[in-house]
N, C-alpha and C. Protein backbone atom coordinates (compact mmCIF):
# COMPACT_ATOMS: atom_id res chain seq x y z
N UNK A 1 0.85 -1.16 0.00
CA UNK A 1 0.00 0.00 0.00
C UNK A 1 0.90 1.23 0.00
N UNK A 2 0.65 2.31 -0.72
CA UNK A 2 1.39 3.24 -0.79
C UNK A 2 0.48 4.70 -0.90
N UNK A 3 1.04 5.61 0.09
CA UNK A 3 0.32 6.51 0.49
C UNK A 3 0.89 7.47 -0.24
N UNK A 4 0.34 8.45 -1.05
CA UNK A 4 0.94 9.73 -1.59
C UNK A 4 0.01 11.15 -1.32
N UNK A 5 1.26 12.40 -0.64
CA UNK A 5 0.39 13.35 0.15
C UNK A 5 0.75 14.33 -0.61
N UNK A 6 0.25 15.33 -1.77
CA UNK A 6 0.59 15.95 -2.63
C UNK A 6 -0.69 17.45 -2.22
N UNK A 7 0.91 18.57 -2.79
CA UNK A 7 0.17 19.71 -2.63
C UNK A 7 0.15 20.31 -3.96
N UNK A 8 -0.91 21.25 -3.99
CA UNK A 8 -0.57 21.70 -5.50
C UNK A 8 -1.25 23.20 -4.93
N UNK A 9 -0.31 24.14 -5.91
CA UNK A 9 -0.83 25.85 -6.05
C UNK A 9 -0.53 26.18 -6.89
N UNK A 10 -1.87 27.15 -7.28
CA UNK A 10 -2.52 27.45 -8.45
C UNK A 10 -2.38 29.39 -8.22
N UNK A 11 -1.34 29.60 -8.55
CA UNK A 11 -0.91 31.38 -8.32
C UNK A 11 -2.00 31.88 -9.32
N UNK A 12 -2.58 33.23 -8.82
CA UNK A 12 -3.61 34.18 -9.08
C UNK A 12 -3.23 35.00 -8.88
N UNK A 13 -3.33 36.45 -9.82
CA UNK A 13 -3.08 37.35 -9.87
C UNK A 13 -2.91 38.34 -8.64
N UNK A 14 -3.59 37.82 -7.62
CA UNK A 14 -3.99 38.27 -6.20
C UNK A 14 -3.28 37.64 -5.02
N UNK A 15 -3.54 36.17 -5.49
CA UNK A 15 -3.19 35.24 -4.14
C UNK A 15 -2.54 33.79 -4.95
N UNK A 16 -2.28 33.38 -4.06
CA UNK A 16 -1.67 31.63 -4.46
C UNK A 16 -2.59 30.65 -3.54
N UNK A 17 -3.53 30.31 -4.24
CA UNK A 17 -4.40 29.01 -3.65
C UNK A 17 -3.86 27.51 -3.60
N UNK A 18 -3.92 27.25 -2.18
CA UNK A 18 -3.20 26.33 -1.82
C UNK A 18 -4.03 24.69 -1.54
N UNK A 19 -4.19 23.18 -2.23
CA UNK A 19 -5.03 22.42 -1.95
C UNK A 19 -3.76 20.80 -1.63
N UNK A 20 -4.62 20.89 -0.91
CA UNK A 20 -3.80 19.37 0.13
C UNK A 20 -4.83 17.89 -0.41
N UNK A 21 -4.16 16.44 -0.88
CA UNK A 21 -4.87 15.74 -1.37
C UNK A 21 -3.45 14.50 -0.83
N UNK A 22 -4.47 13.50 -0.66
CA UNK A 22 -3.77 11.57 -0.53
C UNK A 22 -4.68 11.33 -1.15
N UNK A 23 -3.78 10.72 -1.80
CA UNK A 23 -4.10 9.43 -2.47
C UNK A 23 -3.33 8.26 -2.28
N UNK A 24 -4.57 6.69 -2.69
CA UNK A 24 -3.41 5.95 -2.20
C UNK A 24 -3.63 4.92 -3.39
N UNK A 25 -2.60 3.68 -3.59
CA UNK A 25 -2.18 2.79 -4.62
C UNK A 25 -1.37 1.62 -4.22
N UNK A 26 -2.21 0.36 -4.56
CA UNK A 26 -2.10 -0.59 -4.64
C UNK A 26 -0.64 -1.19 -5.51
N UNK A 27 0.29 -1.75 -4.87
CA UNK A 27 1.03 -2.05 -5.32
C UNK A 27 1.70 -3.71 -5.44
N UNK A 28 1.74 -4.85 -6.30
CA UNK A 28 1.93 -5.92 -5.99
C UNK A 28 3.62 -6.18 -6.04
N UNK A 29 4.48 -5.71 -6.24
CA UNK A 29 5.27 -5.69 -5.64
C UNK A 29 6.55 -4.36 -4.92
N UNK A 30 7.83 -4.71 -4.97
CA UNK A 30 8.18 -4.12 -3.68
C UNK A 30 9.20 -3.09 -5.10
N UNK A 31 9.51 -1.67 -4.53
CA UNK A 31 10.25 -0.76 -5.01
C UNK A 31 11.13 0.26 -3.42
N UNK A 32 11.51 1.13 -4.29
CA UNK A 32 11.75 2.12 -3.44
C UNK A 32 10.85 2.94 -3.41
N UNK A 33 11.01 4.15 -2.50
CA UNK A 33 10.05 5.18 -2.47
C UNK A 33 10.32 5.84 -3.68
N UNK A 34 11.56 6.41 -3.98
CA UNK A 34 11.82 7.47 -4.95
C UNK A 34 11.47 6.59 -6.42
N UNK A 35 11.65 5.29 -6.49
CA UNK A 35 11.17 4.69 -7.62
C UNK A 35 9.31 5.18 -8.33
N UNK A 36 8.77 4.52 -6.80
CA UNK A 36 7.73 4.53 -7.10
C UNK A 36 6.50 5.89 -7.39
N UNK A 37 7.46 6.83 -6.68
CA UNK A 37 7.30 8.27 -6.81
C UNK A 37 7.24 8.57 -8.48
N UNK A 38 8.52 8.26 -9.05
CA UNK A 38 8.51 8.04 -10.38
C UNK A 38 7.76 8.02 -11.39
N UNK A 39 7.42 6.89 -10.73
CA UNK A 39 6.21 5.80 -12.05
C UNK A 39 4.70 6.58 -11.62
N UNK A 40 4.51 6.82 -10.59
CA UNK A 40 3.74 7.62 -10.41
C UNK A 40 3.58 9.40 -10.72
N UNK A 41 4.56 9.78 -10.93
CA UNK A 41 4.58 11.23 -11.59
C UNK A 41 4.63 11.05 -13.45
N UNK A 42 5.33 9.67 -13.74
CA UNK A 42 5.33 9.73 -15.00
C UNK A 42 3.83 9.40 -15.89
N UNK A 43 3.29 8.65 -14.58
CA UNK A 43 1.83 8.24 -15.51
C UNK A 43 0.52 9.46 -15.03
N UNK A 44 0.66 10.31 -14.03
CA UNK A 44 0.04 11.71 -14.12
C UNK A 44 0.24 12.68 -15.41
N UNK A 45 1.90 12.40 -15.27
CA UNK A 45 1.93 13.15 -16.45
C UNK A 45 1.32 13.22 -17.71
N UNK A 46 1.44 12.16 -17.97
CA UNK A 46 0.83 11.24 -19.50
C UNK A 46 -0.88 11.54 -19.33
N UNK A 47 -1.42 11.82 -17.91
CA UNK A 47 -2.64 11.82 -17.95
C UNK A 47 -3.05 12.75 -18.74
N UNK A 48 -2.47 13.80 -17.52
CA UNK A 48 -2.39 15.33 -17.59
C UNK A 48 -2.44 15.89 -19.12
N UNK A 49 -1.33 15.27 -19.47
CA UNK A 49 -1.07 15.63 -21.01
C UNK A 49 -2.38 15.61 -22.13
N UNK A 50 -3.08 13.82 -21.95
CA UNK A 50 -3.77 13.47 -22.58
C UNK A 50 -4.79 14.30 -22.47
N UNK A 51 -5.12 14.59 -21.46
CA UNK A 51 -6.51 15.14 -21.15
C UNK A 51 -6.34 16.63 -21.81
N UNK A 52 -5.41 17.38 -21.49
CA UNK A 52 -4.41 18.95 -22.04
C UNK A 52 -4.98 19.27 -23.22
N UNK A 53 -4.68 18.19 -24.13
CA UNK A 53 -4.99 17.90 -25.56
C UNK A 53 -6.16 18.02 -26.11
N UNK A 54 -6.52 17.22 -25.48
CA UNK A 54 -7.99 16.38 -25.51
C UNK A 54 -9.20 17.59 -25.24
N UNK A 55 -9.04 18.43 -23.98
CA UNK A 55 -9.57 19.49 -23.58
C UNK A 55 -9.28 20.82 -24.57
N UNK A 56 -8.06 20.82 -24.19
CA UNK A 56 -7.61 22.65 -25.50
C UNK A 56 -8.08 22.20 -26.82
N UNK A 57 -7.19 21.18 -27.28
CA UNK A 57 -7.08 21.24 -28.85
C UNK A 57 -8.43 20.67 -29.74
N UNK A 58 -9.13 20.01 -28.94
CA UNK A 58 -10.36 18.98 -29.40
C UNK A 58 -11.45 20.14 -28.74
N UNK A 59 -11.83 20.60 -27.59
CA UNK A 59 -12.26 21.27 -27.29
C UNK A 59 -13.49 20.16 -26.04
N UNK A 60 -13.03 19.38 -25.43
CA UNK A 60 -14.14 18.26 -25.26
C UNK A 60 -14.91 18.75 -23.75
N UNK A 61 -14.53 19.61 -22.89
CA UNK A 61 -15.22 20.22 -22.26
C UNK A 61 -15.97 20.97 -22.45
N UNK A 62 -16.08 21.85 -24.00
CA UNK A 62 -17.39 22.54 -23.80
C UNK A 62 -18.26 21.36 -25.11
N UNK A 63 -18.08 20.86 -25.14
CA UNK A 63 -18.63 19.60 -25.89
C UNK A 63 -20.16 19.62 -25.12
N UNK A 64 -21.08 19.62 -25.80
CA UNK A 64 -22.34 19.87 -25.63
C UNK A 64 -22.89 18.25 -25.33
N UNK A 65 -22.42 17.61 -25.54
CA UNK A 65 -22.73 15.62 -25.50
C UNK A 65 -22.69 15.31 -24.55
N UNK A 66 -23.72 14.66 -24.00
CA UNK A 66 -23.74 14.39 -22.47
C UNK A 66 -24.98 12.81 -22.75
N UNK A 67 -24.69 12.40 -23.72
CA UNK A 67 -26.13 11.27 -23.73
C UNK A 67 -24.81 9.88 -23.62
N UNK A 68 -24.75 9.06 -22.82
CA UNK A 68 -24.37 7.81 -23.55
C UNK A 68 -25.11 6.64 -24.43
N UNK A 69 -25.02 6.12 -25.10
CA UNK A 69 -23.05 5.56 -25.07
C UNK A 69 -22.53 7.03 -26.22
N UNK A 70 -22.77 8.20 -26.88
CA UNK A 70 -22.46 8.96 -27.58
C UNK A 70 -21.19 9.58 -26.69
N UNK A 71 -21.09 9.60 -25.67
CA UNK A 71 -19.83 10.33 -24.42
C UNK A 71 -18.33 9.66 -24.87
N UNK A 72 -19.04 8.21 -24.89
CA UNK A 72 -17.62 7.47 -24.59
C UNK A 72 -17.48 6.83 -26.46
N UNK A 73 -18.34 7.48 -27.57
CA UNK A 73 -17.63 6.95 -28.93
C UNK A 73 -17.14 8.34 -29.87
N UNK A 74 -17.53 9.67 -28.68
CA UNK A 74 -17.01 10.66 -29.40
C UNK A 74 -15.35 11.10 -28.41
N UNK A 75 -15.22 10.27 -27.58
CA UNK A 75 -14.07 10.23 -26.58
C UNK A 75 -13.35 9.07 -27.51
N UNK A 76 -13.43 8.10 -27.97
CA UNK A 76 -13.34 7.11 -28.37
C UNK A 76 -12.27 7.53 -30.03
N UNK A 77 -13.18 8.49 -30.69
CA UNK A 77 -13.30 9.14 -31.79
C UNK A 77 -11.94 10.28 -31.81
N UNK A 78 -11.99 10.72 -30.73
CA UNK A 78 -11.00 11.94 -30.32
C UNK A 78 -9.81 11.33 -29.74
N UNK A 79 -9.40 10.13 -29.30
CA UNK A 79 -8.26 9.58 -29.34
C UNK A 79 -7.53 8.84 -30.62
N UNK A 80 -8.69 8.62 -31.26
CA UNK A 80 -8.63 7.84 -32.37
C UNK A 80 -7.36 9.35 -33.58
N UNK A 81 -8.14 10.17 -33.70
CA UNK A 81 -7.68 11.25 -33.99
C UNK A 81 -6.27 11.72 -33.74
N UNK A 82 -6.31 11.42 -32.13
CA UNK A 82 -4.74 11.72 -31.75
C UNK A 82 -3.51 10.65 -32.03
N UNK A 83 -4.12 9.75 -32.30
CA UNK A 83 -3.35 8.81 -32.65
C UNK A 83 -3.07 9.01 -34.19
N UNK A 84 -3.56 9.20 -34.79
CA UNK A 84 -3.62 9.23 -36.24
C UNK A 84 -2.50 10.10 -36.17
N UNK A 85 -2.69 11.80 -35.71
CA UNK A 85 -1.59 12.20 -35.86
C UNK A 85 -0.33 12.65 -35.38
N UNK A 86 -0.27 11.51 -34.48
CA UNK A 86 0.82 11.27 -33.58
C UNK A 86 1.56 10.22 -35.21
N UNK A 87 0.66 9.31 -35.72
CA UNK A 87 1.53 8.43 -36.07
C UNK A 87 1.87 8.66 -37.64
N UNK A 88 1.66 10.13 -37.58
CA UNK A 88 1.59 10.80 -38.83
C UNK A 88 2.99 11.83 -38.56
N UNK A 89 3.67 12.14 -37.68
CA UNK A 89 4.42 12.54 -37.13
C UNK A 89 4.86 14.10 -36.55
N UNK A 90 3.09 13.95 -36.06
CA UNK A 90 2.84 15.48 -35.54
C UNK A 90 2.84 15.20 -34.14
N UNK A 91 3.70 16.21 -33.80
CA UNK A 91 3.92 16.58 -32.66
C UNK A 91 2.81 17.91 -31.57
N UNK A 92 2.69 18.57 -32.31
CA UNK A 92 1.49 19.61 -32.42
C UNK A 92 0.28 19.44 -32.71
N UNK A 93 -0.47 18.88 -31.97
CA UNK A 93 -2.01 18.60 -32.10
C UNK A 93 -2.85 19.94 -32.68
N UNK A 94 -2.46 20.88 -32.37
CA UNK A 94 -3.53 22.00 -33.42
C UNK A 94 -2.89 22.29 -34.06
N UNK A 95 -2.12 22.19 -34.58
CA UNK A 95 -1.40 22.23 -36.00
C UNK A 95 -1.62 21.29 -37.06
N UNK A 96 -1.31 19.64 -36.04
CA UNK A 96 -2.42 18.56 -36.90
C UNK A 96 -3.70 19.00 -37.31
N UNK A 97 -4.63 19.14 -36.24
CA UNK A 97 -5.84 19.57 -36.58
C UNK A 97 -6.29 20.68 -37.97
N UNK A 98 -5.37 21.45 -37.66
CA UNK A 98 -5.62 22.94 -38.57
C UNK A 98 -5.20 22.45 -40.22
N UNK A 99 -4.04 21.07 -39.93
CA UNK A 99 -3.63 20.56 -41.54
C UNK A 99 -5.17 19.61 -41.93
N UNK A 100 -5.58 18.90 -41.25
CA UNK A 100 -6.47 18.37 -41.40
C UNK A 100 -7.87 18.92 -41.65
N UNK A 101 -7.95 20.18 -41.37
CA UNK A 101 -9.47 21.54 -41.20
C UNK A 101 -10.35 20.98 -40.21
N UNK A 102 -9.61 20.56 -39.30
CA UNK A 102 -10.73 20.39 -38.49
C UNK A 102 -10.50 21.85 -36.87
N UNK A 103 -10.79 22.70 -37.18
CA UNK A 103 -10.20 23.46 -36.54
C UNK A 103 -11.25 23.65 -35.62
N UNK A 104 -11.04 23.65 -34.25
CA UNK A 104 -12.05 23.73 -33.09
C UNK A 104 -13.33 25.36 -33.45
């Protein structure tokens, strides 16, 4: 079992808002701390990222779709996308997009 106690602040023009969060994760076998710290910042990251993308460049938060199963085949649809031009060898998702005209 592995406990992680993470702070994060979000600076404002005014103030720096400060939020305190654990989380915890199941682990089947044994590491170090600083290892597992690791693997755990590297796969936030990747979240973070995905979602980054997914949100700015696709635009999927103001996405008006809220019926399923339509949620999870236009989510479905929008990775599908990123993959395409990831493996097209774009690095720049609205730049992909904008070659493609699909411009938010």
């Amino acid at each position: 079992m592995i406990r992680v106690d993470s702070e994060r602040q979000v600076h404002r023009a005014t103030m720096i808002e400060v939020s305190l969060e654990t989380r915890y994760y199941v682990a089947s076998f044994r590491d170090t701390a600083q290892a597992f710290g690791e693997r755990i910042r590297g796969y936030l990251g990747v979240e973070n990222k995905v979602h980054y993308v997914r949100d700015v460049t696709q635009g999927e938060d103001a996405s008006r779709i809220r019926t399923p199963p339509l949620v999870q085949i236009w989510a479905l649809a929008r990775n599908f996308a990123l993959n395409l031009y990831r493996d097209n060898g774009f690095q720049n998702m609205a730049q992909a997009q904008r070659r493609a005209g699909l411009e938010p």
